[in-house]
Structure formats: structure tokens, C-alpha cells
C-alpha atoms as a PDB file:
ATOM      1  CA  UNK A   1      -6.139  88.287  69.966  1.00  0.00           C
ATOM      2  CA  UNK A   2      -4.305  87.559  66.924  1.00  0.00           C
ATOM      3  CA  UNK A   3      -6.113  87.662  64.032  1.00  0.00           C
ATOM      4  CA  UNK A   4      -4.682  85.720  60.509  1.00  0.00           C
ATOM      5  CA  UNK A   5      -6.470  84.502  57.350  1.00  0.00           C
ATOM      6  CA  UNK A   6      -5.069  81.693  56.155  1.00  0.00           C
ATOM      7  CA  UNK A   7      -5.639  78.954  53.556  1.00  0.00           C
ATOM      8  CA  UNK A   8      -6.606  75.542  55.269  1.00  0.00           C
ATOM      9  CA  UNK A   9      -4.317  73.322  52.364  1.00  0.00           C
ATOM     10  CA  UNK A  10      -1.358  75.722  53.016  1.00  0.00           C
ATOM     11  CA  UNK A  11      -1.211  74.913  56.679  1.00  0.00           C
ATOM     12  CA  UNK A  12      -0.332  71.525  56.471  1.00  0.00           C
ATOM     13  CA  UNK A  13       2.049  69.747  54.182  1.00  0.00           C
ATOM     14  CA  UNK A  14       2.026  65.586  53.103  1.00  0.00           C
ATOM     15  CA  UNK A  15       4.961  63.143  54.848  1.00  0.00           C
ATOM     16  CA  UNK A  16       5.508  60.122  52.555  1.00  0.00           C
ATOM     17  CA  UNK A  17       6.646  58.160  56.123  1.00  0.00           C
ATOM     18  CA  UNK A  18       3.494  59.030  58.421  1.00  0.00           C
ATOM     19  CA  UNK A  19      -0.082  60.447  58.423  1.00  0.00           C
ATOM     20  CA  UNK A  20       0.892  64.140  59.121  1.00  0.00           C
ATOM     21  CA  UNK A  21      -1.649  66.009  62.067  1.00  0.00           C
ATOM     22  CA  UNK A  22      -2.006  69.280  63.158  1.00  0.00           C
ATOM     23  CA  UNK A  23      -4.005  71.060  66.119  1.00  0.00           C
ATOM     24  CA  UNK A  24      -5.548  74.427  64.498  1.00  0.00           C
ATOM     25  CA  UNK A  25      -7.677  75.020  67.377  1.00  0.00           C
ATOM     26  CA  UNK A  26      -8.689  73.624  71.303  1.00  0.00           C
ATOM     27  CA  UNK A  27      -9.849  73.626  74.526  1.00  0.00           C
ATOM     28  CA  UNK A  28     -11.113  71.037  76.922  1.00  0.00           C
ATOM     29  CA  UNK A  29     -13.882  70.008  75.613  1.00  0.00           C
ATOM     30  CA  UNK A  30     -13.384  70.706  71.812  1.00  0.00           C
ATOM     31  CA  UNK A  31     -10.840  70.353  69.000  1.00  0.00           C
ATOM     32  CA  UNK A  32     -10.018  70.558  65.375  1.00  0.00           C
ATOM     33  CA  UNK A  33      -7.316  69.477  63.380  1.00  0.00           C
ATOM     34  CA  UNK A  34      -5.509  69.002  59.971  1.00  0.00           C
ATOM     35  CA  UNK A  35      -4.824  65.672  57.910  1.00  0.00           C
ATOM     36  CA  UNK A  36      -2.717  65.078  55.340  1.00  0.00           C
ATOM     37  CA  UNK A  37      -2.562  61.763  54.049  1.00  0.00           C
ATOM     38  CA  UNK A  38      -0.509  60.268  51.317  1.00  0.00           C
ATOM     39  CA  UNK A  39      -2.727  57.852  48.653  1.00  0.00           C
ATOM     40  CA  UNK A  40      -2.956  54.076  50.382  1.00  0.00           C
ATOM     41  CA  UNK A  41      -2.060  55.663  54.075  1.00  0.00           C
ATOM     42  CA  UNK A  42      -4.436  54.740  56.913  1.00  0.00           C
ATOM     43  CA  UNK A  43      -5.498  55.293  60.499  1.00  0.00           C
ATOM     44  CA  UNK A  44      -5.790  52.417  61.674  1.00  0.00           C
ATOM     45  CA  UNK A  45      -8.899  51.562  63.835  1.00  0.00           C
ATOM     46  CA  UNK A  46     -10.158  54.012  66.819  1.00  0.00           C
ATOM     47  CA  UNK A  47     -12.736  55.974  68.311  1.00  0.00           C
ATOM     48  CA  UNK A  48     -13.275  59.372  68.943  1.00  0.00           C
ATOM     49  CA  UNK A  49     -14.177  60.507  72.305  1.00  0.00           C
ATOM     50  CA  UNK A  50     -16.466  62.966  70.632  1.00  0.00           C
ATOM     51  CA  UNK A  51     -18.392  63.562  68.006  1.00  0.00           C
ATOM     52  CA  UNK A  52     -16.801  64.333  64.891  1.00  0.00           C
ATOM     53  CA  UNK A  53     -17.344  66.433  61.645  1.00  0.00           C
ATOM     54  CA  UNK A  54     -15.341  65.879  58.977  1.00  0.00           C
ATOM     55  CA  UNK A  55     -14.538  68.593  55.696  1.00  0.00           C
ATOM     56  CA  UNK A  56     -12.338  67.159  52.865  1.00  0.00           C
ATOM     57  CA  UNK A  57     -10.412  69.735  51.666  1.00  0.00           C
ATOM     58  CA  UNK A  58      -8.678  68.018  48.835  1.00  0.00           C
ATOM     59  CA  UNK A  59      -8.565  64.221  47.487  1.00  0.00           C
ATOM     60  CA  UNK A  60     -10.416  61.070  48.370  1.00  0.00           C
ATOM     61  CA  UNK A  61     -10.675  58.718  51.578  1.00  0.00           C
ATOM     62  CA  UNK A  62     -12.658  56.329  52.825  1.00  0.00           C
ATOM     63  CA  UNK A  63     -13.913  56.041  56.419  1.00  0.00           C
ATOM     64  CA  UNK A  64     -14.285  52.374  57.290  1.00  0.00           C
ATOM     65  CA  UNK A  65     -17.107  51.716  60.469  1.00  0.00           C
ATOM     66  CA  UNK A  66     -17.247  48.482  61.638  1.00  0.00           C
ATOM     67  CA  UNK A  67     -20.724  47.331  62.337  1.00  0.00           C
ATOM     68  CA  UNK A  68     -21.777  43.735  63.607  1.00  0.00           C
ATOM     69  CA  UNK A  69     -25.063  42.546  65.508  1.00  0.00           C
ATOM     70  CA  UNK A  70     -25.366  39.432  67.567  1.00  0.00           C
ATOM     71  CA  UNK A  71     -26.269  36.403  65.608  1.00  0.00           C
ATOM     72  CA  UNK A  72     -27.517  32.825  67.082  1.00  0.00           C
ATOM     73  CA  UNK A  73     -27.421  29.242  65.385  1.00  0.00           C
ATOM     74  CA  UNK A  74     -31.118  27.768  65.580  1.00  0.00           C
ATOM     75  CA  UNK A  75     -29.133  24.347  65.251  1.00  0.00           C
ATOM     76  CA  UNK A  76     -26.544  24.673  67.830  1.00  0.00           C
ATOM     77  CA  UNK A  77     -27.876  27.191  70.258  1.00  0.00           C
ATOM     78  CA  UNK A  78     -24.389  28.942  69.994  1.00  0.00           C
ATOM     79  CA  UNK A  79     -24.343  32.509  69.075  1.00  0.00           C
ATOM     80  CA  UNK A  80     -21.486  34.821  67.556  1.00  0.00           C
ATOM     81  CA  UNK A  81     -21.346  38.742  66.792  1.00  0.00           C
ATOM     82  CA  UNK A  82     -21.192  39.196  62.851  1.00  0.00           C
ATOM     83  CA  UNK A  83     -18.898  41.939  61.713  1.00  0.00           C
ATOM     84  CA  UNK A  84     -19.837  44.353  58.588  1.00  0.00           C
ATOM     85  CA  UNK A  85     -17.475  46.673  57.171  1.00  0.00           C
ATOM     86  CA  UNK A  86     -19.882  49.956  56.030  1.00  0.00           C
ATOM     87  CA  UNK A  87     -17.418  51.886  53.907  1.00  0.00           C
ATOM     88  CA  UNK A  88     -18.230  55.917  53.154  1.00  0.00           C
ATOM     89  CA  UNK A  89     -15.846  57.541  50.783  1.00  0.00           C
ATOM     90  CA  UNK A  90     -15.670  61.158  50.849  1.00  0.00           C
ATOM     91  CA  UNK A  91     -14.351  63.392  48.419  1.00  0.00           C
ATOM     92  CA  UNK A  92     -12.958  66.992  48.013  1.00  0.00           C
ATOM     93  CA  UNK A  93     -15.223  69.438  48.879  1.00  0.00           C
ATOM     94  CA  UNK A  94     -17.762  67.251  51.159  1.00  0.00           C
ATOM     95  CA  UNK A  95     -18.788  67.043  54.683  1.00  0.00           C
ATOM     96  CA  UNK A  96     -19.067  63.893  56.571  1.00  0.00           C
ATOM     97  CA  UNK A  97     -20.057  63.693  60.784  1.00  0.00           C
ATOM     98  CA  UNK A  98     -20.441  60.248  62.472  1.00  0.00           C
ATOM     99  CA  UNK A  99     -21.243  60.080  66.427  1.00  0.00           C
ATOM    100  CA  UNK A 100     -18.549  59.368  69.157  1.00  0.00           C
ATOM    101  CA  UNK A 101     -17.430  56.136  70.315  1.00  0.00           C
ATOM    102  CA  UNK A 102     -17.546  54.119  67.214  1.00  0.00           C
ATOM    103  CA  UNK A 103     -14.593  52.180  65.807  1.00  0.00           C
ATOM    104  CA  UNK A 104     -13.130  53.266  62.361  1.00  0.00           C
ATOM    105  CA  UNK A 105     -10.404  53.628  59.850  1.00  0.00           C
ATOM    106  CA  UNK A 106      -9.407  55.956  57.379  1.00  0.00           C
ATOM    107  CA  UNK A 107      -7.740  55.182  54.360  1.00  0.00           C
ATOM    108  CA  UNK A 108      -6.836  57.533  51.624  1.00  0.00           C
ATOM    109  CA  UNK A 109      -7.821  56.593  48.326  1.00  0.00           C
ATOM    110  CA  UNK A 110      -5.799  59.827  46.984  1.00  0.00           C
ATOM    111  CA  UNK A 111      -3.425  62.283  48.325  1.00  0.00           C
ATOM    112  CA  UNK A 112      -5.577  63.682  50.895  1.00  0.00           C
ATOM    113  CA  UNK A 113      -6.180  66.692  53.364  1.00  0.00           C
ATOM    114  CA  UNK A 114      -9.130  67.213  55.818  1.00  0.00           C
ATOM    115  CA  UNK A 115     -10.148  69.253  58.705  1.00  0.00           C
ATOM    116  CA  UNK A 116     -11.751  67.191  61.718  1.00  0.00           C
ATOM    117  CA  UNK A 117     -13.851  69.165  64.450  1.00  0.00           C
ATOM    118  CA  UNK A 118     -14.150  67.402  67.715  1.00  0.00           C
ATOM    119  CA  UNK A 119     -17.118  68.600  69.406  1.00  0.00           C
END
């Protein structure tokens, strides 16, 4: 077994073109990765097969969840599904976990890096 101690920011570098991703660390059930994101880059909306816990190493971004219920027209007797956007920004130094299978984003509200467990 290999054994090296390295910084987490050193290990990934920013791309002005694309989000830039690395795998650190996985096997089939589990997996964690690096994120570097420019300021104003997003993922655009997914879901994670797992859950996921989420470090922000350095800078700012905001995860975007989008959350509706089913709504019905006492007047009509039609009904629709209301969408909310619940926006959590998290910021250097903080830890943020949401549960699988729920749609979000990620936008970067500075140049960002993060570490995301899959687990």
C-alpha cells in the first residue's frame, strides 16, 4: 500500500472551459472526488445515486434543491406540482450532506474547490 500525504487544494487545479473532477478514492459502492469550479460555473441539475457529504475546501457555492408539493385549485378541480428553489450556500471550511436521489445544482459563487464523499 502506498502511503502519501498530500494537500487536498494541491490535487486539483481550476479549467476556465469546464468544471474540473477528480476520483481520489473508490470502490463499488463508495466514492469521493475533487471539484474545482471557476466563479459563475455550474452543474447543472442531477442526482446522486448515493448519499452525499460535501467539505468546501476553498470559496463559495451554492447547492440549488428543487422542492415542489402537489397543489389543487378549489375552483377548477385541476391540480399542478409547485416548484421551490431551496438554495444552501456553503462556504470554505464547511460541511454540507443532503440524501440520495434528489435533484440539484451547483453553482459557484467564487472560485471554488470541494471534496464530495459518495457513500
Amino acid at each position: 500500500m502506498s502511503k502519501n500525504i498530500q494537500k487536498l487544494e494541491d490535487m486539483i487545479d481550476y479549467n476556465n472551459e469546464n468544471i474540473n473532477k477528480i476520483v481520489i478514492a473508490e470502490n463499488d459502492e463508495q466514492k469521493a472526488m475533487l471539484f474545482a469550479l471557476k466563479k459563475h460555473q455550474e452543474m447543472p441539475p442531477h442526482r446522486s445515486s448515493l448519499d452525499a457529504f460535501v467539505y468546501v475546501i476553498e470559496g463559495e457555492v451554492d447547492f440549488v434543491f428543487k422542492e415542489g408539493g402537489e397543489l389543487s385549485c378549489d375552483s377548477c378541480s385541476c391540480s399542478f406540482t409547485e416548484v421551490e428553489n431551496k438554495v444552501y450556500t456553503v462556504k470554505k471550511g464547511e460541511f454540507f450532506n443532503f440524501e440520495k436521489d434528489v435533484q440539484h445544482s451547483v453553482i459557484a459563487k467564487k472560485d471554488t474547490k470541494m471534496l464530495v464523499v459518495r457513500i
